[in-house]
PDB file of N, CA and C in Angstrom:
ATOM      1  N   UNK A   1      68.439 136.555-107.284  1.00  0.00           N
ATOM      2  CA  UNK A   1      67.945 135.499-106.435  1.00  0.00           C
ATOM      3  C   UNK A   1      66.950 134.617-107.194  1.00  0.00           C
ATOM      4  N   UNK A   2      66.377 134.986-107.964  1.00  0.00           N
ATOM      5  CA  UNK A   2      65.302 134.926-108.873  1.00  0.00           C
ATOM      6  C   UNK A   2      65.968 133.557-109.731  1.00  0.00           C
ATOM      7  N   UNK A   3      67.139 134.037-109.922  1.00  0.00           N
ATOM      8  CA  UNK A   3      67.859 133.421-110.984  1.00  0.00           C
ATOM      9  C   UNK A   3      68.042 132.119-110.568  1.00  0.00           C
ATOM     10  N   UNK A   4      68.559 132.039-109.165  1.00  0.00           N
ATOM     11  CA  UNK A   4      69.375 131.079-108.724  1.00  0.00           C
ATOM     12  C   UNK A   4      67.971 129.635-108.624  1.00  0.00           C
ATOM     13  N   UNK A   5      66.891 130.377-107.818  1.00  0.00           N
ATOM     14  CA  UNK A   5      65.477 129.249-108.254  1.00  0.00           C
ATOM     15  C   UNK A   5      64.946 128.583-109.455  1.00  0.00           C
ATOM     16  N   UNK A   6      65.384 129.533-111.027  1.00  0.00           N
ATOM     17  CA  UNK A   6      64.760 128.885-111.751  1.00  0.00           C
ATOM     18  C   UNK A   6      65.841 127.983-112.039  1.00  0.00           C
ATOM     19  N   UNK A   7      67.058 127.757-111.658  1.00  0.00           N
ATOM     20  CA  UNK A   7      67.817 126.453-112.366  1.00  0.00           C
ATOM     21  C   UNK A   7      67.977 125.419-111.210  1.00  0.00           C
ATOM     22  N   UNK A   8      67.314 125.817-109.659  1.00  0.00           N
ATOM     23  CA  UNK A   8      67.268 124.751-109.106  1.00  0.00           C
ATOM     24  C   UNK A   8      65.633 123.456-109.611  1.00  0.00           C
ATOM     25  N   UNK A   9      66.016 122.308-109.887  1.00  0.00           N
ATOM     26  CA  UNK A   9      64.545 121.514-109.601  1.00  0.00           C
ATOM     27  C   UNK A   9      63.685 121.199-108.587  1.00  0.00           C
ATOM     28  N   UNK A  10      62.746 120.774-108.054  1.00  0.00           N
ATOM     29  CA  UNK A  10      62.391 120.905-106.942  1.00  0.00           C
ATOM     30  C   UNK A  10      61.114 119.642-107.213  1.00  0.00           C
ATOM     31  N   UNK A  11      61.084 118.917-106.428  1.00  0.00           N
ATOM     32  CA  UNK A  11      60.242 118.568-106.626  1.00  0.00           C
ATOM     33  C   UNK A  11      58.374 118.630-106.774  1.00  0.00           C
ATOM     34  N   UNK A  12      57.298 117.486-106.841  1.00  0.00           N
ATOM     35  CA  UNK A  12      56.393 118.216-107.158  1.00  0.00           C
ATOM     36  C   UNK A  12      55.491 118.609-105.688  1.00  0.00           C
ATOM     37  N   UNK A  13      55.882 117.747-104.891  1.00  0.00           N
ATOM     38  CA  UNK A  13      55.016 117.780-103.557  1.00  0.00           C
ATOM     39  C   UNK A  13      55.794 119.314-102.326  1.00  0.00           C
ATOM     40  N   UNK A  14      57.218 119.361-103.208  1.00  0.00           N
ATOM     41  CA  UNK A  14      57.839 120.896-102.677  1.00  0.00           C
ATOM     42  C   UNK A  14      56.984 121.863-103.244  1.00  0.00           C
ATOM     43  N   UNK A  15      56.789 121.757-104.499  1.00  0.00           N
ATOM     44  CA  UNK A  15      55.637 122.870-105.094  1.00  0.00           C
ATOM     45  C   UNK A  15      54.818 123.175-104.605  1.00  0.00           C
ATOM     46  N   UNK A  16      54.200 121.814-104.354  1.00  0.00           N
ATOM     47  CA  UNK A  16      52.574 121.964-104.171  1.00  0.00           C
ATOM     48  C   UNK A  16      52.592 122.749-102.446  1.00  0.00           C
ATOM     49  N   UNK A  17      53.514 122.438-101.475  1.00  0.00           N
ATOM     50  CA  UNK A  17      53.891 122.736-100.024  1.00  0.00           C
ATOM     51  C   UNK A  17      54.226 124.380-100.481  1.00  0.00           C
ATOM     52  N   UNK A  18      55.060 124.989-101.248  1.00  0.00           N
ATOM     53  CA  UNK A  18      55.223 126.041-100.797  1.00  0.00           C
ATOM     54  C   UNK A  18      54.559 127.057-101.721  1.00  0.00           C
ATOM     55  N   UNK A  19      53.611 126.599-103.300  1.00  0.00           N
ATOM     56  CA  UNK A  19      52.509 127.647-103.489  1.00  0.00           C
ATOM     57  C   UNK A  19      51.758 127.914-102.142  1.00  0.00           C
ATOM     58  N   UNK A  20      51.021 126.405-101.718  1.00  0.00           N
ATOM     59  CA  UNK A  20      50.004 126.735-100.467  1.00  0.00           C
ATOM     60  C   UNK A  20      50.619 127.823 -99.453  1.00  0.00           C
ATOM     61  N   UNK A  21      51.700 127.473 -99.091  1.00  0.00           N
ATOM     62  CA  UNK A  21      52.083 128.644 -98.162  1.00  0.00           C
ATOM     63  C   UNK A  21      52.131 129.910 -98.988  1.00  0.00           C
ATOM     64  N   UNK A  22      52.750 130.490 -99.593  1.00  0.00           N
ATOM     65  CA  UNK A  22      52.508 132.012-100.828  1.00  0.00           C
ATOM     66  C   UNK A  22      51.050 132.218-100.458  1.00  0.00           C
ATOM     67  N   UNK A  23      49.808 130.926-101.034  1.00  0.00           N
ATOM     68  CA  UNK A  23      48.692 131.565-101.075  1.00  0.00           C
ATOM     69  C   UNK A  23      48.108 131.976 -99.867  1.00  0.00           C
ATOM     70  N   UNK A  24      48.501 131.240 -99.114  1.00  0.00           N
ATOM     71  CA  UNK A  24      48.056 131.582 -97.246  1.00  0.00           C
ATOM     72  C   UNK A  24      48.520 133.126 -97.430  1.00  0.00           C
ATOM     73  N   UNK A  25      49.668 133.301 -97.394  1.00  0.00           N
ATOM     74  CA  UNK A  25      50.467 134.525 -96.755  1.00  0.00           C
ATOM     75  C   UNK A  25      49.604 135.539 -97.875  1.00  0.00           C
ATOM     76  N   UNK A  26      49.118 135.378 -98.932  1.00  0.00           N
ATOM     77  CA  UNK A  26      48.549 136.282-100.007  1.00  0.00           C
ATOM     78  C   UNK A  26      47.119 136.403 -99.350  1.00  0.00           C
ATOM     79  N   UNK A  27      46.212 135.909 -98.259  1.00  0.00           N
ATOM     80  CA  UNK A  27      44.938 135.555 -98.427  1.00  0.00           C
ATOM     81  C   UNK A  27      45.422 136.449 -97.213  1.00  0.00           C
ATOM     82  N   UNK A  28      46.450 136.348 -95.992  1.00  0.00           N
ATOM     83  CA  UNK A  28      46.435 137.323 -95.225  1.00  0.00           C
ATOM     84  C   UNK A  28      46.532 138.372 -95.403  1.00  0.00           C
ATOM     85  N   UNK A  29      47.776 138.724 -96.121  1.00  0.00           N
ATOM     86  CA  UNK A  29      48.038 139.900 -97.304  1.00  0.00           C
ATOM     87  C   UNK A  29      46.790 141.241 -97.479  1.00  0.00           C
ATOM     88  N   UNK A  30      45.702 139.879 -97.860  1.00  0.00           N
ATOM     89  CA  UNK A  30      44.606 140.745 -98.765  1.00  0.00           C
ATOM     90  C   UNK A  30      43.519 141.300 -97.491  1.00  0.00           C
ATOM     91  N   UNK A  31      43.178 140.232 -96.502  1.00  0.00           N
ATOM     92  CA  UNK A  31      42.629 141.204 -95.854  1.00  0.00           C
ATOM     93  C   UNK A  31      43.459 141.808 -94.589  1.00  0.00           C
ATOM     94  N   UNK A  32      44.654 141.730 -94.197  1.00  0.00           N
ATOM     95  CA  UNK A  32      45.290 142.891 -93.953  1.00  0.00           C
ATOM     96  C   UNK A  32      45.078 144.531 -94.480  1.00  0.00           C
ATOM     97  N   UNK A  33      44.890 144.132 -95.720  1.00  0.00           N
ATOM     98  CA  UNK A  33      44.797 145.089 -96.745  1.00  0.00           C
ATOM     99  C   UNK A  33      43.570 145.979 -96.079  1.00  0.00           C
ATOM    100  N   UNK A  34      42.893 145.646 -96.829  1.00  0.00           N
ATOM    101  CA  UNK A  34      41.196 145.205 -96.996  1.00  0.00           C
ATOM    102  C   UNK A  34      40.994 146.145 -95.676  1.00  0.00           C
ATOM    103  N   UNK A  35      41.068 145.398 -94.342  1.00  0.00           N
ATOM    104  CA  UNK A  35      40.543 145.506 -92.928  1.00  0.00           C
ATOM    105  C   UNK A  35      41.825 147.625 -92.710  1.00  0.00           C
ATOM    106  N   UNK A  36      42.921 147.795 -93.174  1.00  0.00           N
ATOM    107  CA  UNK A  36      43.420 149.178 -92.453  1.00  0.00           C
ATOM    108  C   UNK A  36      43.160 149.739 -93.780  1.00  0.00           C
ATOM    109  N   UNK A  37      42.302 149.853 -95.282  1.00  0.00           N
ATOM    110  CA  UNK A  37      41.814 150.812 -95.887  1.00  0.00           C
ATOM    111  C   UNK A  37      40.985 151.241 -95.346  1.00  0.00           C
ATOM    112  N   UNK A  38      39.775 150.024 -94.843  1.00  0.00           N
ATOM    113  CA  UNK A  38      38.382 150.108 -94.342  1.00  0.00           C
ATOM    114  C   UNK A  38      38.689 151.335 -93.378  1.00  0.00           C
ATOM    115  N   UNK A  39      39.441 150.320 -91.949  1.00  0.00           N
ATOM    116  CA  UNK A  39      39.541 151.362 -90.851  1.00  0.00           C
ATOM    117  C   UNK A  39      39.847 152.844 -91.069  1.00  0.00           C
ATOM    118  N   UNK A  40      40.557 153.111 -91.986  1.00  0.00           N
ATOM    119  CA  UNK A  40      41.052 154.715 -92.365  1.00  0.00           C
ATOM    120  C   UNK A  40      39.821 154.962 -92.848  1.00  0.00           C
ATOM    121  N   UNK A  41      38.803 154.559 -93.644  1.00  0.00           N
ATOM    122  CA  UNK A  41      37.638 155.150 -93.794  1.00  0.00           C
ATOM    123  C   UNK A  41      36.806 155.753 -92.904  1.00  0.00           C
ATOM    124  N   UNK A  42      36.407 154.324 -92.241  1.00  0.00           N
ATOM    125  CA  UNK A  42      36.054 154.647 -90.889  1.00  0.00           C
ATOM    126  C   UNK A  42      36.334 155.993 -89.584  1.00  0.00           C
ATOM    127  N   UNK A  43      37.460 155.845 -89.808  1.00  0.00           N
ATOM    128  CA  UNK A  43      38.141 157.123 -88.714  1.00  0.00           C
ATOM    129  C   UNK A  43      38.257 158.065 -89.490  1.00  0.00           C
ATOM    130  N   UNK A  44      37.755 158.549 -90.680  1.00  0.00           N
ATOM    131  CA  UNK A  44      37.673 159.640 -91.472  1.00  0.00           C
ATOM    132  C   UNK A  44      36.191 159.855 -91.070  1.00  0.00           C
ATOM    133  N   UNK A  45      35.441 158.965 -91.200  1.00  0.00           N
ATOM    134  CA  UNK A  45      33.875 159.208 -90.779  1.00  0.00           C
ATOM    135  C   UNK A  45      33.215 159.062 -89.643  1.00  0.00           C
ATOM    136  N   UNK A  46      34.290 158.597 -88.594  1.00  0.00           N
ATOM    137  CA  UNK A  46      33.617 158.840 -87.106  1.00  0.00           C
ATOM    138  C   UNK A  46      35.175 159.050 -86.538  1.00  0.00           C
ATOM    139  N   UNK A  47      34.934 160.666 -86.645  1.00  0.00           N
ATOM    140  CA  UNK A  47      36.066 160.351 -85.285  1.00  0.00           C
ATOM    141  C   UNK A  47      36.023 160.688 -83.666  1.00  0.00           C
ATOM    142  N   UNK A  48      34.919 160.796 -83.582  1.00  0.00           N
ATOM    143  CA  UNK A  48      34.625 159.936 -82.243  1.00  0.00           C
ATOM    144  C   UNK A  48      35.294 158.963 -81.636  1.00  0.00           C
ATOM    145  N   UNK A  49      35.682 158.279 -82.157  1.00  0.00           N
ATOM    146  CA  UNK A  49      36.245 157.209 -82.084  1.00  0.00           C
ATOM    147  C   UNK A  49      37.613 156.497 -81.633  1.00  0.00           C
ATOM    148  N   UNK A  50      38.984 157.250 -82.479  1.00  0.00           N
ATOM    149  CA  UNK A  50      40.013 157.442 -82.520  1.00  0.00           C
ATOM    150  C   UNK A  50      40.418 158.680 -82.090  1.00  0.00           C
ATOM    151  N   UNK A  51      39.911 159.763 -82.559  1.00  0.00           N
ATOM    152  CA  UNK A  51      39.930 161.248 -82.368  1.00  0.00           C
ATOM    153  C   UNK A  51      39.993 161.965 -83.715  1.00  0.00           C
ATOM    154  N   UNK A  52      40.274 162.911 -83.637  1.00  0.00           N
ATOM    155  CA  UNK A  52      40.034 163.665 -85.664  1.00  0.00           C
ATOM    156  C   UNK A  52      41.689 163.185 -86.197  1.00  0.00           C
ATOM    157  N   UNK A  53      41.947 162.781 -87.631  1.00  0.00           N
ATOM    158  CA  UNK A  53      43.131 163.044 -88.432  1.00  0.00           C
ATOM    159  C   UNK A  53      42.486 163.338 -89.535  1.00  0.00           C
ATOM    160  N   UNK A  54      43.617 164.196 -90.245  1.00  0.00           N
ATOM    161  CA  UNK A  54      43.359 165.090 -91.489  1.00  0.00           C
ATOM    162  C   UNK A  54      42.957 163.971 -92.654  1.00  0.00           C
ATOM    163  N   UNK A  55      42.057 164.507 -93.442  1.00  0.00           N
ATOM    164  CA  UNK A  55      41.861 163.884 -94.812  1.00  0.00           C
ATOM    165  C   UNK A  55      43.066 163.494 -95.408  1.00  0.00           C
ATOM    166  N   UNK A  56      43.425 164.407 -95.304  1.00  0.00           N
ATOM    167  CA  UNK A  56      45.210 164.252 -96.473  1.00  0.00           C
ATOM    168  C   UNK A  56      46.203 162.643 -95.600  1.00  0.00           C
ATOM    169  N   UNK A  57      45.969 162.992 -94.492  1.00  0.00           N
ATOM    170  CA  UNK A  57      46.579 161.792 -93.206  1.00  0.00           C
ATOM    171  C   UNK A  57      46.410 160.570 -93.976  1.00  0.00           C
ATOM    172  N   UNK A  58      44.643 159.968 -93.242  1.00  0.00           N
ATOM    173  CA  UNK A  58      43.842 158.942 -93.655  1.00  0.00           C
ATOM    174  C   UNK A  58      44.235 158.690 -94.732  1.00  0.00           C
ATOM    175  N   UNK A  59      44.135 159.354 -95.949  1.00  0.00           N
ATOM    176  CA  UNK A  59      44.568 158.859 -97.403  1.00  0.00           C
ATOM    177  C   UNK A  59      45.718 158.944 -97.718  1.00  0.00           C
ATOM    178  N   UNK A  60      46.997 159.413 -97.032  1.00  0.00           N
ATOM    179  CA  UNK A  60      48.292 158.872 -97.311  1.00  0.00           C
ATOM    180  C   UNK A  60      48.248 157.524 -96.689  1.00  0.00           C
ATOM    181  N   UNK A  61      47.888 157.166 -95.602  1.00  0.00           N
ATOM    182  CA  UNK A  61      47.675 156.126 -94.891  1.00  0.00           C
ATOM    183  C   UNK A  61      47.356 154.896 -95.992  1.00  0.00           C
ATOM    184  N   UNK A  62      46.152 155.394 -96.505  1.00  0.00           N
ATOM    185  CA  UNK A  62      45.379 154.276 -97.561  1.00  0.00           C
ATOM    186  C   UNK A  62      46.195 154.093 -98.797  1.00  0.00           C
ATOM    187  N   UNK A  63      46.687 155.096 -99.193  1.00  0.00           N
ATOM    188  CA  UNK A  63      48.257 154.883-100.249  1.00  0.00           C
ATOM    189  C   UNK A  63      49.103 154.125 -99.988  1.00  0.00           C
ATOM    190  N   UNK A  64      49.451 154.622 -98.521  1.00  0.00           N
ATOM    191  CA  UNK A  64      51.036 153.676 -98.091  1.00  0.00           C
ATOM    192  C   UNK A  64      50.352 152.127 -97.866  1.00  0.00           C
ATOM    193  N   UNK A  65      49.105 151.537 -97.566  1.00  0.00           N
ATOM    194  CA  UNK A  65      48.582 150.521 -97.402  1.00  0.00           C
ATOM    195  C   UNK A  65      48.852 149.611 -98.574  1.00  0.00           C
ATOM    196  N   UNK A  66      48.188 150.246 -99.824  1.00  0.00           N
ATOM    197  CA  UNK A  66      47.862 149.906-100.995  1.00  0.00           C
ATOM    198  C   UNK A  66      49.218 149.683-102.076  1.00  0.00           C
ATOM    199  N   UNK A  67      50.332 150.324-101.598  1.00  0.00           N
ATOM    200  CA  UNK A  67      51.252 150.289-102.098  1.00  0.00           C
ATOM    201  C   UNK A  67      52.220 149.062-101.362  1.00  0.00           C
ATOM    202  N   UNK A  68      52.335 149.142-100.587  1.00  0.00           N
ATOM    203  CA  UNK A  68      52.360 148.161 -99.522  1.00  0.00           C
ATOM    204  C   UNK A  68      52.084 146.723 -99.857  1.00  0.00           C
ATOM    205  N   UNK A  69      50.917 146.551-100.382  1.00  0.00           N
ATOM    206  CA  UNK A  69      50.260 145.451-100.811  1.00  0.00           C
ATOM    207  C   UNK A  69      50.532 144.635-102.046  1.00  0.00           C
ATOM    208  N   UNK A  70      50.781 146.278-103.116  1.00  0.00           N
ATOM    209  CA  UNK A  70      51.203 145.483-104.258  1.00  0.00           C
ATOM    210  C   UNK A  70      52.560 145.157-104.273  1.00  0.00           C
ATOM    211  N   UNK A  71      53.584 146.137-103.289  1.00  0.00           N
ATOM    212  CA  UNK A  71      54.810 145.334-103.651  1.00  0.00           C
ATOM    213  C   UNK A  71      54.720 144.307-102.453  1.00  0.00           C
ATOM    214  N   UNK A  72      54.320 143.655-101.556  1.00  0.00           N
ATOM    215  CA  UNK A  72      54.041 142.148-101.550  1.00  0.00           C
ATOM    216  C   UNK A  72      53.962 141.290-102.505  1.00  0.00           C
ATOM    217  N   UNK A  73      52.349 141.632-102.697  1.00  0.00           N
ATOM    218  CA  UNK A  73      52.053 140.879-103.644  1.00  0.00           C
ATOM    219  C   UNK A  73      53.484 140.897-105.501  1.00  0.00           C
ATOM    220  N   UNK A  74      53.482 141.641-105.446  1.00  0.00           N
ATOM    221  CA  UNK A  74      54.818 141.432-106.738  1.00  0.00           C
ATOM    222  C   UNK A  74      56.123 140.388-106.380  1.00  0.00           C
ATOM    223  N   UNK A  75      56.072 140.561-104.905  1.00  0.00           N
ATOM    224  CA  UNK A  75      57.565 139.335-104.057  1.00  0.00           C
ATOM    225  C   UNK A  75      56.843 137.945-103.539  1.00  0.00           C
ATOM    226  N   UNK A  76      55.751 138.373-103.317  1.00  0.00           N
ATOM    227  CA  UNK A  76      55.147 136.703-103.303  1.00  0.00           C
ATOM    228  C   UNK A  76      54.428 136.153-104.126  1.00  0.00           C
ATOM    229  N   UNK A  77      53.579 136.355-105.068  1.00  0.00           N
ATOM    230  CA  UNK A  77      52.888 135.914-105.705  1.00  0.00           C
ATOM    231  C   UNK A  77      53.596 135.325-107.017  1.00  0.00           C
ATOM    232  N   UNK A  78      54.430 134.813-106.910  1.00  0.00           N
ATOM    233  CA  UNK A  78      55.470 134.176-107.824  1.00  0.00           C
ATOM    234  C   UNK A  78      55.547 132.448-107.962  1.00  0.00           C
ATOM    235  N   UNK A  79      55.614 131.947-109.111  1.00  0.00           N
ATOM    236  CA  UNK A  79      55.186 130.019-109.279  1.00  0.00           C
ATOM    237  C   UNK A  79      56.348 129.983-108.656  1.00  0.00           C
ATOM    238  N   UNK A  80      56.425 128.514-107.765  1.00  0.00           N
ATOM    239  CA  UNK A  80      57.445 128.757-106.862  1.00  0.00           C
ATOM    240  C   UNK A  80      58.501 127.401-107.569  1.00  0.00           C
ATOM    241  N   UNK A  81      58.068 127.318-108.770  1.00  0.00           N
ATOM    242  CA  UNK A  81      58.941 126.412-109.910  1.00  0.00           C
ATOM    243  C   UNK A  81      60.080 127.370-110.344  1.00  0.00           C
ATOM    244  N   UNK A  82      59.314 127.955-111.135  1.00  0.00           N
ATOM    245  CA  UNK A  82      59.864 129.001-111.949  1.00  0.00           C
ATOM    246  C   UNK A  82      60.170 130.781-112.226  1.00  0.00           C
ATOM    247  N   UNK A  83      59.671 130.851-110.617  1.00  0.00           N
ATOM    248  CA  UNK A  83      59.839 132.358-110.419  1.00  0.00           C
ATOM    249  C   UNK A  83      58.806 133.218-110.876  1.00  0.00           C
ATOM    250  N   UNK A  84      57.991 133.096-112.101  1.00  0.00           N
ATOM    251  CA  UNK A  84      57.239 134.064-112.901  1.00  0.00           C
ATOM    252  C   UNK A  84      56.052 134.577-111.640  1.00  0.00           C
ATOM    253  N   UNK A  85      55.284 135.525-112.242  1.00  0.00           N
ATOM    254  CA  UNK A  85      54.367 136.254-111.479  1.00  0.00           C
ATOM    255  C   UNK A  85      53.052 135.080-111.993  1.00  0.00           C
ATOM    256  N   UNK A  86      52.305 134.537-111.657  1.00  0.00           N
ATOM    257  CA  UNK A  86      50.900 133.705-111.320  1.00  0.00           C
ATOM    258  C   UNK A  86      50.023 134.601-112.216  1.00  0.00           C
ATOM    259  N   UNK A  87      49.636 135.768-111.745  1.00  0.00           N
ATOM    260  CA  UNK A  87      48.387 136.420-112.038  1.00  0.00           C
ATOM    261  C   UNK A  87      47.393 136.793-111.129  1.00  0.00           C
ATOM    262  N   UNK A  88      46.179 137.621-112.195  1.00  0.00           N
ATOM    263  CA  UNK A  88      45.568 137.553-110.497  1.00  0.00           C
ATOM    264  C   UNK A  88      44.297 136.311-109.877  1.00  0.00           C
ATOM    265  N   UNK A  89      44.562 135.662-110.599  1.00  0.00           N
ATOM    266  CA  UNK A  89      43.705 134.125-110.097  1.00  0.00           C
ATOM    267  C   UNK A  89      44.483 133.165-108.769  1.00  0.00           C
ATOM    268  N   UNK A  90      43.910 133.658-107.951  1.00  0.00           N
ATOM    269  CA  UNK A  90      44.308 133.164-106.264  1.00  0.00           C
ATOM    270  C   UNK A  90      43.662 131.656-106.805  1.00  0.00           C
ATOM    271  N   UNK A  91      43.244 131.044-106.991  1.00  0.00           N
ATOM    272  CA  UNK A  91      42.739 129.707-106.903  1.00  0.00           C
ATOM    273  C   UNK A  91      43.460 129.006-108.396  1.00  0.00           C
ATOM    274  N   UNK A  92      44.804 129.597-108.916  1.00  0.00           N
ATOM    275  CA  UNK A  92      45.142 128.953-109.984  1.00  0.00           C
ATOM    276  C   UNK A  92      45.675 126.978-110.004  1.00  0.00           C
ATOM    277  N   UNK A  93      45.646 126.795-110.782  1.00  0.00           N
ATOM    278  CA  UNK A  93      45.774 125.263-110.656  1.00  0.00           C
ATOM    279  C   UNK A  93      47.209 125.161-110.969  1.00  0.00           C
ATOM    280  N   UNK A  94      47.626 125.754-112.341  1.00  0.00           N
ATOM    281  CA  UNK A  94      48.884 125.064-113.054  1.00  0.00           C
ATOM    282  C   UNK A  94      49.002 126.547-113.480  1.00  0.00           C
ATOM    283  N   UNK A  95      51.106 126.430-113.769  1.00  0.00           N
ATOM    284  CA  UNK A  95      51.970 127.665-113.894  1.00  0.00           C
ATOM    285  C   UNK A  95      51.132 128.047-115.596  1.00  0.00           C
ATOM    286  N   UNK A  96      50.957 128.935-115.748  1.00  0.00           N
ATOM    287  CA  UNK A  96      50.977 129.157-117.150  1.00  0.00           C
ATOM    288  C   UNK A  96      52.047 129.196-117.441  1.00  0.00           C
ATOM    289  N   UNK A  97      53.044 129.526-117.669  1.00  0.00           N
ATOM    290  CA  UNK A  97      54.567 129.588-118.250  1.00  0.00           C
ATOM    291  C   UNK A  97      55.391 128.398-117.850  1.00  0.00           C
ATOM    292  N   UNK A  98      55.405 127.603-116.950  1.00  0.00           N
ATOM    293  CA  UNK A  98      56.501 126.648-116.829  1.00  0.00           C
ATOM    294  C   UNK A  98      55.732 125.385-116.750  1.00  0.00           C
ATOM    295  N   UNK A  99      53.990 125.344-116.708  1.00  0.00           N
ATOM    296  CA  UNK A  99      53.305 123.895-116.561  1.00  0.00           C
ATOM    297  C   UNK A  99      52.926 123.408-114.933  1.00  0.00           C
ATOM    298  N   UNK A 100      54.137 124.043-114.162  1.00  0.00           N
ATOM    299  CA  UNK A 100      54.060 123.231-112.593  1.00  0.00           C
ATOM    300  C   UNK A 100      52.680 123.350-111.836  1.00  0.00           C
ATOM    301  N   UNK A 101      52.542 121.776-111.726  1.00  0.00           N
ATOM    302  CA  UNK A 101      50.849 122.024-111.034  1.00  0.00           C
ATOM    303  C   UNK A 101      51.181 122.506-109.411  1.00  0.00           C
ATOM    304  N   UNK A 102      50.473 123.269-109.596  1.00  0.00           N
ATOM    305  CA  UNK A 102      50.278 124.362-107.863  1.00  0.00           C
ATOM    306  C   UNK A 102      49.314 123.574-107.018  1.00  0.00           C
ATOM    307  N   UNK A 103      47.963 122.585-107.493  1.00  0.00           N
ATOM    308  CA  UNK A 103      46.825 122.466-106.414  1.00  0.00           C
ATOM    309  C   UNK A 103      46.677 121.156-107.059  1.00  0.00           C
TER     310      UNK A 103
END
C-alpha cells in the first residue's frame, strides 16, 4: 500500500491537509496513551476506587497500552508524500528524506 503512495504525486496544500490530520490523530494518540498508563497506576495505588486488580493485570494492561501506541504510531506517523517514518519531532517542518514541507 505503501508502494502505491510513493508513485502517486499529490499536491502541496494535500500535504500540508493531511500531515495536520496524522499530527492531530498522533497528539490524541499520545495522551490516550499517557491518560490509561496513568489510570492503571492509579488503580494499582488506590483501589478504593475501582476495586483491587492484580499487579501482573495493571501492568499487562500498561504493556498492551504501550504497545498499542507504538504500532500506531509506526502506521501513522509517516510523510504523507513519501511514506517514510518522520521521527520523533511532532512539530517537524520538512520530510527529511523526500524534502515535502509538512507546516
Amino acid at each position: 500500500m505503501r508502494a502505491q503512495k510513493k508513485a502517486q504525486k499529490k499536491d502541496p496544500q494535500q500535504i500540508l491537509q493531511e500531515f495536520r490530520a496524522r499530527q492531530n490523530r498522533q497528539f490524541i494518540a499520545i495522551a490516550l496513551s499517557l491518560f490509561g498508563v496513568m489510570l492503571c497506576a492509579v488503580i494499582y495505588k488506590r483501589p478504593d476506587i475501582f476495586g483491587e486488580f492484580s499487579k501482573s493485570m495493571l501492568f499487562g494492561a500498561q504493556a498492551v497500552i504501550i504497545v498499542s501506541y507504538v504500532v500506531f504510531t509506526s502506521y501513522n506517523w509517516a510523510c504523507p508524500s513519501c511514506a517514510n517514518y518522520l521521527g520523533a519531532d511532532i512539530t517537524r517542518r520538512v520530510c527529511k528524506k523526500c524534502g515535502a514541507r509538512l507546516q
